[in-house]
N, C-alpha and C. Protein backbone atom coordinates (compact mmCIF):
# COMPACT_ATOMS: atom_id res chain seq x y z
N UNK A 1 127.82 71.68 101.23
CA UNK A 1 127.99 72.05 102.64
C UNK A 1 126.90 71.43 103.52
N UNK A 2 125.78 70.81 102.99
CA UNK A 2 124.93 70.30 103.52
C UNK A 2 123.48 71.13 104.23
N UNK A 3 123.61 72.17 103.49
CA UNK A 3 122.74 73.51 103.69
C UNK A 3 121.61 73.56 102.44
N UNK A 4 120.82 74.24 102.56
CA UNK A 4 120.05 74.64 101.36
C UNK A 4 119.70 76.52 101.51
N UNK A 5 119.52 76.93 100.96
CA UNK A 5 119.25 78.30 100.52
C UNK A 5 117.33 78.79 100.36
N UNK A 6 117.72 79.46 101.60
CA UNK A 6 115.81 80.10 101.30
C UNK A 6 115.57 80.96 100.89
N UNK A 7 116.48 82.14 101.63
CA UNK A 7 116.19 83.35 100.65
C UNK A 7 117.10 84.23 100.66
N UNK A 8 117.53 85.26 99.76
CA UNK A 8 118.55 86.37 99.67
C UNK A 8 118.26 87.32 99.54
N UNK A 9 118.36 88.23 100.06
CA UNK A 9 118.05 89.59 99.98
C UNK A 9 118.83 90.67 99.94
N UNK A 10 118.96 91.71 99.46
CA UNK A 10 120.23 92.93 99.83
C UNK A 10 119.73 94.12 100.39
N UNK A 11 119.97 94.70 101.39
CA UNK A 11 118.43 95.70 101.49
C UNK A 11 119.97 96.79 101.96
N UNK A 12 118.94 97.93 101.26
CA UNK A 12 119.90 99.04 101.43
C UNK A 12 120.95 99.84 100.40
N UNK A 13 121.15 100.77 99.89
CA UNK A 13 122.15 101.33 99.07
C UNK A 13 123.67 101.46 99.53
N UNK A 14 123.88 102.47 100.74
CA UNK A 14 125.22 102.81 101.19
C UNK A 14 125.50 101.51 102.24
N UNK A 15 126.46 100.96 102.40
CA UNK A 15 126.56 100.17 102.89
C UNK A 15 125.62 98.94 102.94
N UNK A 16 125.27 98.53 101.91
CA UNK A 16 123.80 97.63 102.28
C UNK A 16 124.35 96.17 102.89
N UNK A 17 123.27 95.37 103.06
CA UNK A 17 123.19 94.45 104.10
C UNK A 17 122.92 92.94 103.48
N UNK A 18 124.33 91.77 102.80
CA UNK A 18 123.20 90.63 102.14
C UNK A 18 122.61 90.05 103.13
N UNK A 19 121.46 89.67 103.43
CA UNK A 19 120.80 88.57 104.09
C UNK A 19 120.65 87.53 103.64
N UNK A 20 120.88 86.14 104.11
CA UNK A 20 121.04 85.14 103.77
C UNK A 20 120.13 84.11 104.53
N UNK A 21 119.00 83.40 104.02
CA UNK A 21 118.16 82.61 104.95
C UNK A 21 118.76 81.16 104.42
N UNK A 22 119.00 80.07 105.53
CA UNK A 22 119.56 78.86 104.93
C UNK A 22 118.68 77.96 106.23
N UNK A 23 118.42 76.54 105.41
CA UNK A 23 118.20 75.53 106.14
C UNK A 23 119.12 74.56 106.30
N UNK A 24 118.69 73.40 106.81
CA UNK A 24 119.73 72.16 107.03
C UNK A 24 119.05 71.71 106.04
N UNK A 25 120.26 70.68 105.28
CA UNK A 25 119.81 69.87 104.26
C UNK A 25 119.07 68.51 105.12
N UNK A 26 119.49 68.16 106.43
CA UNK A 26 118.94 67.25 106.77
C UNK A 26 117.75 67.53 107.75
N UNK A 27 117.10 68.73 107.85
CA UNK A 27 115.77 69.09 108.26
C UNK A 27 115.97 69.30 109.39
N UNK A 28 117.30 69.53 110.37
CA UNK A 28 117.59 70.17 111.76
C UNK A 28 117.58 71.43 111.54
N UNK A 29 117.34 72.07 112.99
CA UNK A 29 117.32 73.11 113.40
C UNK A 29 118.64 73.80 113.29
N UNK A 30 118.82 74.92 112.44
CA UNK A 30 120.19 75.61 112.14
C UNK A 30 120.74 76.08 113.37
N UNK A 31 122.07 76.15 113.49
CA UNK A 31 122.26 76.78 114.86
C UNK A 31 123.52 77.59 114.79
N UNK A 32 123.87 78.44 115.48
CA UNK A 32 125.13 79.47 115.31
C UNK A 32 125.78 78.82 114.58
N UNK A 33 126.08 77.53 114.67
CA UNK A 33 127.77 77.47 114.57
C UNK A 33 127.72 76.61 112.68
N UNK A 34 126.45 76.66 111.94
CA UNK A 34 125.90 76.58 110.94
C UNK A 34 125.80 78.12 110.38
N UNK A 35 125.52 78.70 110.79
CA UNK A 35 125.39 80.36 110.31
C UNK A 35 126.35 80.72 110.43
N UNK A 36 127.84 80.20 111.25
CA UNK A 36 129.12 80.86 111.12
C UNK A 36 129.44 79.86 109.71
N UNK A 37 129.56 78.85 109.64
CA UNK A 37 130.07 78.17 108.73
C UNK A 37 129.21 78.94 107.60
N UNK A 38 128.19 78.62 107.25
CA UNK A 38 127.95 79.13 105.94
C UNK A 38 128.20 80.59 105.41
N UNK A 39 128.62 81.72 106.87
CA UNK A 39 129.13 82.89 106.92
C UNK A 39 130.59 82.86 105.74
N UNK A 40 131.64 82.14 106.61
CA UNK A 40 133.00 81.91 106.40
C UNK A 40 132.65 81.53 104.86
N UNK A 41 131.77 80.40 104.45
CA UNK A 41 132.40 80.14 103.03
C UNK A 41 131.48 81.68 101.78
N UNK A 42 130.00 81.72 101.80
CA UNK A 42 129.65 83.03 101.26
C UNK A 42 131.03 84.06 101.19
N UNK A 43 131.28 84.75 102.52
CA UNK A 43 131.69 85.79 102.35
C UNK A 43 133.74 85.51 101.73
N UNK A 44 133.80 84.05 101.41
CA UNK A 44 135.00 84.37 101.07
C UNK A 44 134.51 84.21 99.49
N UNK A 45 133.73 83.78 98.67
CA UNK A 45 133.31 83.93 97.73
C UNK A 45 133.09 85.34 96.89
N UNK A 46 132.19 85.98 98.09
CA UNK A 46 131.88 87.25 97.67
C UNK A 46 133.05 88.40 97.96
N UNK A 47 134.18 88.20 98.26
CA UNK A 47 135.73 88.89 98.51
C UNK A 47 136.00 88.47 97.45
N UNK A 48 136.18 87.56 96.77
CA UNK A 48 136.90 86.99 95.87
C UNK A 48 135.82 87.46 94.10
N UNK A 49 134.97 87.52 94.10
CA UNK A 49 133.78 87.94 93.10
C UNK A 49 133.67 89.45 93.30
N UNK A 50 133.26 90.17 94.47
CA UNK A 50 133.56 91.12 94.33
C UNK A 50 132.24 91.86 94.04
N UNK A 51 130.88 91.34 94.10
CA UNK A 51 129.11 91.75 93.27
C UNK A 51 129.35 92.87 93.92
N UNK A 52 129.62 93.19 94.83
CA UNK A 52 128.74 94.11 95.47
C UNK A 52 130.09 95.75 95.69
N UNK A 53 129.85 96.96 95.49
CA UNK A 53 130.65 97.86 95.10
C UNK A 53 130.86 98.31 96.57
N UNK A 54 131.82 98.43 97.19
CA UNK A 54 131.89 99.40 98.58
C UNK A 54 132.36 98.33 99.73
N UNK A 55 131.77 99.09 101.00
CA UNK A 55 131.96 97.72 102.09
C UNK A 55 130.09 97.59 102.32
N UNK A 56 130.07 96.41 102.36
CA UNK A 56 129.24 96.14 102.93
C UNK A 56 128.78 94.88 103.84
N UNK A 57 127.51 94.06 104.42
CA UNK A 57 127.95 93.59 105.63
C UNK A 57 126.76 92.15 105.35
N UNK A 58 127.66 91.02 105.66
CA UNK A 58 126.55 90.18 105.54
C UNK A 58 125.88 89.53 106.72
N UNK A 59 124.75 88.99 106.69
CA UNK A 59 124.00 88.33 107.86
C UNK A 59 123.48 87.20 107.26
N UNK A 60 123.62 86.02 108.17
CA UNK A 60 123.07 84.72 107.73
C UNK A 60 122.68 83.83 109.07
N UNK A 61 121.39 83.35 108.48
CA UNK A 61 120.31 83.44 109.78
C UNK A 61 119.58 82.05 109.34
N UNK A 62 118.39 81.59 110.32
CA UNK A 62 118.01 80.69 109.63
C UNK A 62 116.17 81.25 109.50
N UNK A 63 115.05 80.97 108.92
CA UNK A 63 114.10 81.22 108.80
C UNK A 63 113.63 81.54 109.59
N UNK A 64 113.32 81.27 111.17
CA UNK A 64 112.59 81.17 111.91
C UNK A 64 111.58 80.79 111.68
N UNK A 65 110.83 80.47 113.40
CA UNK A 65 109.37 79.60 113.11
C UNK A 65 108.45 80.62 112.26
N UNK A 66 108.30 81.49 112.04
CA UNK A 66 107.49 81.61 111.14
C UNK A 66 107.31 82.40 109.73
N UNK A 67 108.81 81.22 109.10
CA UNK A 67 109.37 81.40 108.10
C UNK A 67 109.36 81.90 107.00
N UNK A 68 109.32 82.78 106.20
CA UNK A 68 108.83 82.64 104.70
C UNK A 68 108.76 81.66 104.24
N UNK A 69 107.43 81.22 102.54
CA UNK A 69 107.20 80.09 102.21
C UNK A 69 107.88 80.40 101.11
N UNK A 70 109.11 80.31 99.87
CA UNK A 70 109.78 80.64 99.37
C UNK A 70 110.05 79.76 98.06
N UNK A 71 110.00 78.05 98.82
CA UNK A 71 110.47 77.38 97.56
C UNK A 71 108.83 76.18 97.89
N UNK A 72 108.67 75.24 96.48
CA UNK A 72 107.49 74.58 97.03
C UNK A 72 107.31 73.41 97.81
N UNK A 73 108.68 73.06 98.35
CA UNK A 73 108.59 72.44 99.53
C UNK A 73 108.74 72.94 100.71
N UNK A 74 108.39 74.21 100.64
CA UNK A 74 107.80 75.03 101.95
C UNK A 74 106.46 74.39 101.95
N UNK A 75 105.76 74.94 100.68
CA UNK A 75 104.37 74.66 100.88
C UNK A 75 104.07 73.43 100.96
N UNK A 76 104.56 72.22 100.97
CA UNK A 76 104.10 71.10 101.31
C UNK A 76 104.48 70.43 102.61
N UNK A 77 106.04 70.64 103.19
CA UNK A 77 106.19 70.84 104.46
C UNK A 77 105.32 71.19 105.49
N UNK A 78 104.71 73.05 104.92
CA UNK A 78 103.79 73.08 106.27
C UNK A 78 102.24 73.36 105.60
N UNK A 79 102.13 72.53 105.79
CA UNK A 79 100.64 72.28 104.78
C UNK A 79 99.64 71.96 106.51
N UNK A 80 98.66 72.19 106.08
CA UNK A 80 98.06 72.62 107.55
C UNK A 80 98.13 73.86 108.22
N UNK A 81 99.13 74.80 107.84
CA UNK A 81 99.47 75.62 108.93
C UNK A 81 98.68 76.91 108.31
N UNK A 82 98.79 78.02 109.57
CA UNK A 82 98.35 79.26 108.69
C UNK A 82 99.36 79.92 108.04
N UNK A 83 99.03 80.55 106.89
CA UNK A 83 100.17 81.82 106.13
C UNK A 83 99.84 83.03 105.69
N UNK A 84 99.96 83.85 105.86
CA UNK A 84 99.92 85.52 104.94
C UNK A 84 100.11 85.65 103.34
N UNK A 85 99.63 86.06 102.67
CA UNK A 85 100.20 85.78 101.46
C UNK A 85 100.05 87.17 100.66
N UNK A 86 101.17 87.89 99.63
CA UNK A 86 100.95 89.48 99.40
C UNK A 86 101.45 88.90 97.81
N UNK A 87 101.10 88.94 97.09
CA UNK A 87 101.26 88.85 95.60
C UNK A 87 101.06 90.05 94.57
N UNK A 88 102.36 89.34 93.76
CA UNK A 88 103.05 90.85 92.60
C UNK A 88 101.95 91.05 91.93
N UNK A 89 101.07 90.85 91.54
CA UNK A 89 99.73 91.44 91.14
C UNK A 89 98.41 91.11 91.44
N UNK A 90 97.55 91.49 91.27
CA UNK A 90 96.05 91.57 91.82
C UNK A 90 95.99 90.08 91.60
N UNK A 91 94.67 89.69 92.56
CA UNK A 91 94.32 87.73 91.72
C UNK A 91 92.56 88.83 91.23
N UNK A 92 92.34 88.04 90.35
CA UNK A 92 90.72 88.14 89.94
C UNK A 92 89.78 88.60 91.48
N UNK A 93 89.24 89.87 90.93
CA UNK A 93 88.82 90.23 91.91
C UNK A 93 89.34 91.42 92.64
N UNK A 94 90.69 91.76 92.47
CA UNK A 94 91.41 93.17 92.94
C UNK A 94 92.48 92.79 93.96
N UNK A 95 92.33 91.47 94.74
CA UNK A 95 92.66 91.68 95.82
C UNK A 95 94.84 90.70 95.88
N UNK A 96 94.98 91.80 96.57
CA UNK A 96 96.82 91.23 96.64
C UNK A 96 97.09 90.72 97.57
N UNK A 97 96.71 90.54 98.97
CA UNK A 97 96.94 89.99 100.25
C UNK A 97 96.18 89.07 100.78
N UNK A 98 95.91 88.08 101.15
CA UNK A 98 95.17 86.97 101.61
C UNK A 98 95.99 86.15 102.20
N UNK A 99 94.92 85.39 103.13
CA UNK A 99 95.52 84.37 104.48
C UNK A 99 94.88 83.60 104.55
N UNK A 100 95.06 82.06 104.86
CA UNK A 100 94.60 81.19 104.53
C UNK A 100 95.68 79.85 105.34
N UNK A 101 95.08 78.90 104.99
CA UNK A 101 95.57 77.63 105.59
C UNK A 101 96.40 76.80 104.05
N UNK A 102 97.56 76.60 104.42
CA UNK A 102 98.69 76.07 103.44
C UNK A 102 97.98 74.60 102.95
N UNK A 103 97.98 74.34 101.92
CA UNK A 103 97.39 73.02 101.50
C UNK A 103 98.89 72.23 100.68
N UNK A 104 99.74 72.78 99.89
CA UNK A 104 100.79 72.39 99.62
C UNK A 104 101.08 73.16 98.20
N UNK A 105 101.86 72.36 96.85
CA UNK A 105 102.36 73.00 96.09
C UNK A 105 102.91 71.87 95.13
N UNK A 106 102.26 72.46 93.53
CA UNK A 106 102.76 71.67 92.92
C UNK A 106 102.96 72.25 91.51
N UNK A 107 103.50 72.18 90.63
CA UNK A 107 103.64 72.20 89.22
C UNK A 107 103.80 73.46 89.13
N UNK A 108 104.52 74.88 90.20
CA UNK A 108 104.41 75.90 90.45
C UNK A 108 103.27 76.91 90.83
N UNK A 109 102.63 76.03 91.34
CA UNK A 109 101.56 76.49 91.73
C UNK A 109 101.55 76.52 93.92
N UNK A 110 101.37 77.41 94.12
CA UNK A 110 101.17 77.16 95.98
C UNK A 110 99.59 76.94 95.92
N UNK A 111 99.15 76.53 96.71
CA UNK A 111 97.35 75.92 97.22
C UNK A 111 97.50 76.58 98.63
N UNK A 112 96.16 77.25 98.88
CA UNK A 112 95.52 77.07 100.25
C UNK A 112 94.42 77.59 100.29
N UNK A 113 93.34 77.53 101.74
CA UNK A 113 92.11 77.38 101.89
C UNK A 113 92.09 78.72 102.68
N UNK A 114 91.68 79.88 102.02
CA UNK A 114 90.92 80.84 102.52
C UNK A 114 90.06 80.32 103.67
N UNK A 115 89.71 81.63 104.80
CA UNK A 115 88.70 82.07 105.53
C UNK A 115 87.12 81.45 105.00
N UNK A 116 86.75 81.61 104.05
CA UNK A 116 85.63 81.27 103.14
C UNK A 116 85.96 79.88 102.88
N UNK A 117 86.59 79.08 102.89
CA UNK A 117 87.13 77.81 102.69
C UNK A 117 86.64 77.53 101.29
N UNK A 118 86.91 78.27 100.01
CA UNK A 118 87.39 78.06 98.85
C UNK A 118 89.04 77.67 99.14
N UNK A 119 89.08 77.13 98.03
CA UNK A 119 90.68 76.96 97.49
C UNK A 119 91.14 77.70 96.76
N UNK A 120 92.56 78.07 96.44
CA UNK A 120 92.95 78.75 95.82
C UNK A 120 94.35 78.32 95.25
N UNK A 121 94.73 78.36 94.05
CA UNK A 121 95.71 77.82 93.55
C UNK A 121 96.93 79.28 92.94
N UNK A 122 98.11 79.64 93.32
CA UNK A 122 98.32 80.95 93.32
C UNK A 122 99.49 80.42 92.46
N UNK A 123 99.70 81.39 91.28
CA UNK A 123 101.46 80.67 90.64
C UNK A 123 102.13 81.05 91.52
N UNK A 124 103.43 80.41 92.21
CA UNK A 124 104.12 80.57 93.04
C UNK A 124 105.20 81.87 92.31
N UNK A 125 105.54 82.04 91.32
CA UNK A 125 106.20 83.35 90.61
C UNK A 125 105.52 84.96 90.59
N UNK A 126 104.18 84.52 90.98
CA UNK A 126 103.50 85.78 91.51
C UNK A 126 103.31 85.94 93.03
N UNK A 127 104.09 85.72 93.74
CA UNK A 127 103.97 85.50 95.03
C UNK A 127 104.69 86.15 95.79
N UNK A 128 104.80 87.40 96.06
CA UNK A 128 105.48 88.92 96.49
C UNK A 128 106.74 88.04 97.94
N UNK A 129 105.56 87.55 98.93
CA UNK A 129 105.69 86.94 99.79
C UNK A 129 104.61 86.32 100.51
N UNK A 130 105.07 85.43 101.30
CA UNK A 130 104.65 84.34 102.29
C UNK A 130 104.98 84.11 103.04
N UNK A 131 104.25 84.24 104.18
CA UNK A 131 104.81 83.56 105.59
C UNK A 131 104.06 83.13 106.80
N UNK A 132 104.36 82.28 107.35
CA UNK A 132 103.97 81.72 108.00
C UNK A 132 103.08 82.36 109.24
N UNK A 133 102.14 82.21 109.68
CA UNK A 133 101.66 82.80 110.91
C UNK A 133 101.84 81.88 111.84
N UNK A 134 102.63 82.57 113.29
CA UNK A 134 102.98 82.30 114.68
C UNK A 134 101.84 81.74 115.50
N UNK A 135 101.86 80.52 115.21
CA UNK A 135 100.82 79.95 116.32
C UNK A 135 101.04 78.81 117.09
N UNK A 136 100.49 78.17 118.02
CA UNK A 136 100.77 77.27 119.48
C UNK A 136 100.62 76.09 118.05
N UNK A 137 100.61 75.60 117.03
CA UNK A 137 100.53 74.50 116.64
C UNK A 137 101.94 74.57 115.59
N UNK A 138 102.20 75.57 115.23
CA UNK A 138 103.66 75.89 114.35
C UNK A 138 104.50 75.52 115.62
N UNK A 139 104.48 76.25 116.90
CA UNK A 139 105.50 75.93 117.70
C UNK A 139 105.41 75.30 117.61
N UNK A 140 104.53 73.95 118.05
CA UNK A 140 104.50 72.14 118.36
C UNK A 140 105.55 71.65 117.32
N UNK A 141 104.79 72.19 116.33
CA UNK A 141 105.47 70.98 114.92
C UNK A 141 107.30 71.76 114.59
N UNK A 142 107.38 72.52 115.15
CA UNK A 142 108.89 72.94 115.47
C UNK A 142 109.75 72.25 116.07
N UNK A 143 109.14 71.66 117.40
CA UNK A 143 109.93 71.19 118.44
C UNK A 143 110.36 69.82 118.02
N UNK A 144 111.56 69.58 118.59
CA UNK A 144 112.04 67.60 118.41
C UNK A 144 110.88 67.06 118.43
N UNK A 145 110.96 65.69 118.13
CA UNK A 145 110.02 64.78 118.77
C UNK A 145 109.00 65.00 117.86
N UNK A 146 107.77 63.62 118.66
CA UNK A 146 106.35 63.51 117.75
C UNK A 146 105.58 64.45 117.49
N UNK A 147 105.25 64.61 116.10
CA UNK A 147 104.20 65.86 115.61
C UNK A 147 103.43 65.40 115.75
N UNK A 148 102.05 66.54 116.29
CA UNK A 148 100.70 66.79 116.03
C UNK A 148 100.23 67.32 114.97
N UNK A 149 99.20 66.86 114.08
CA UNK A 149 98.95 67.59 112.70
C UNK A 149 97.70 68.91 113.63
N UNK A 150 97.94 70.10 112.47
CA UNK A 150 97.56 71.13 112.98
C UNK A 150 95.96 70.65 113.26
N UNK A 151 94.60 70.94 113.66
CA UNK A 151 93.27 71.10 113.20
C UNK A 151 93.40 71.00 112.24
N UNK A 152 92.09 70.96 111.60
CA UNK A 152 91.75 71.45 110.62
C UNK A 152 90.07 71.85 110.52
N UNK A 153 90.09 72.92 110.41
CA UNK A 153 88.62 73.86 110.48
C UNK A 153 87.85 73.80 108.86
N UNK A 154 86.60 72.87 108.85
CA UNK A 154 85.87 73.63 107.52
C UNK A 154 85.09 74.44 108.13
């Protein structure tokens, strides 16, 4: 379909809700009439399969600017930028939440540069979530046209 898949979610018991995050395969900006299409083909799949017991209701959306980092060409995409990061278990040291500047991602591993400007190399399978923090340089590199690379602060 020319889409890619970011993230899925089902939230809810009685009636619950799939959420569906999708990009363009060709790196445009998703737009309604992409979220109806990928609507129409999902939900005739899932009529026809049947996963889910009851009625329930789907939504399909695209990331927004300040996306979850999900697969590891998130993390190399926005490498520069800031992110949040909450992981399925402690890292050395106790701590589950940290923010930092995206450095990229490789061999399942996500990278980025703490506050303290250590590095940090996180398995991307322990990685609760990620996402992007909303700032005047994420907008920039959003918009059409020529990018500005973010700063970069040691």
């Amino acid at each position: 379909m020319g889409y890619e898949l970011v993230r899925i979610a089902v939230l809810g018991r009685e009636n619950p809700t799939v959420q569906i995050m999708a990009d363009r395969a060709d790196g445009l900006m998703l737009t309604v009439e992409d979220c109806e299409a990928i609507s129409h083909q999902i939900s005739a799949v899932l009529d026809v399969d049947d996963p889910i017991a009851g009625e329930w209701t789907l939504e399909v959306s695209s990331p927004g600017i300040d996306r979850p980092l999900t697969r590891a060409k998130d993390w190399v995409r926005y490498a520069g930028h800031q992110v949040k990061v909450e992981m399925t278990i402690p890292l050395p040291g106790g701590r589950k939440r940290l923010a930092g500047i995206v450095l990229g991602a490789a061999d399942g591993m996500a990278s980025l540069r703490v506050e303290s400007g250590e590095t940090m190399a996180l398995p991307m399978a322990d990685i609760r979530r990620a996402r992007l923090v909303l700032t005047d340089a994420l907008i920039d590199a959003t918009q059409p046209g020529p990018k500005t690379l973010p700063e970069q602060h040691n």
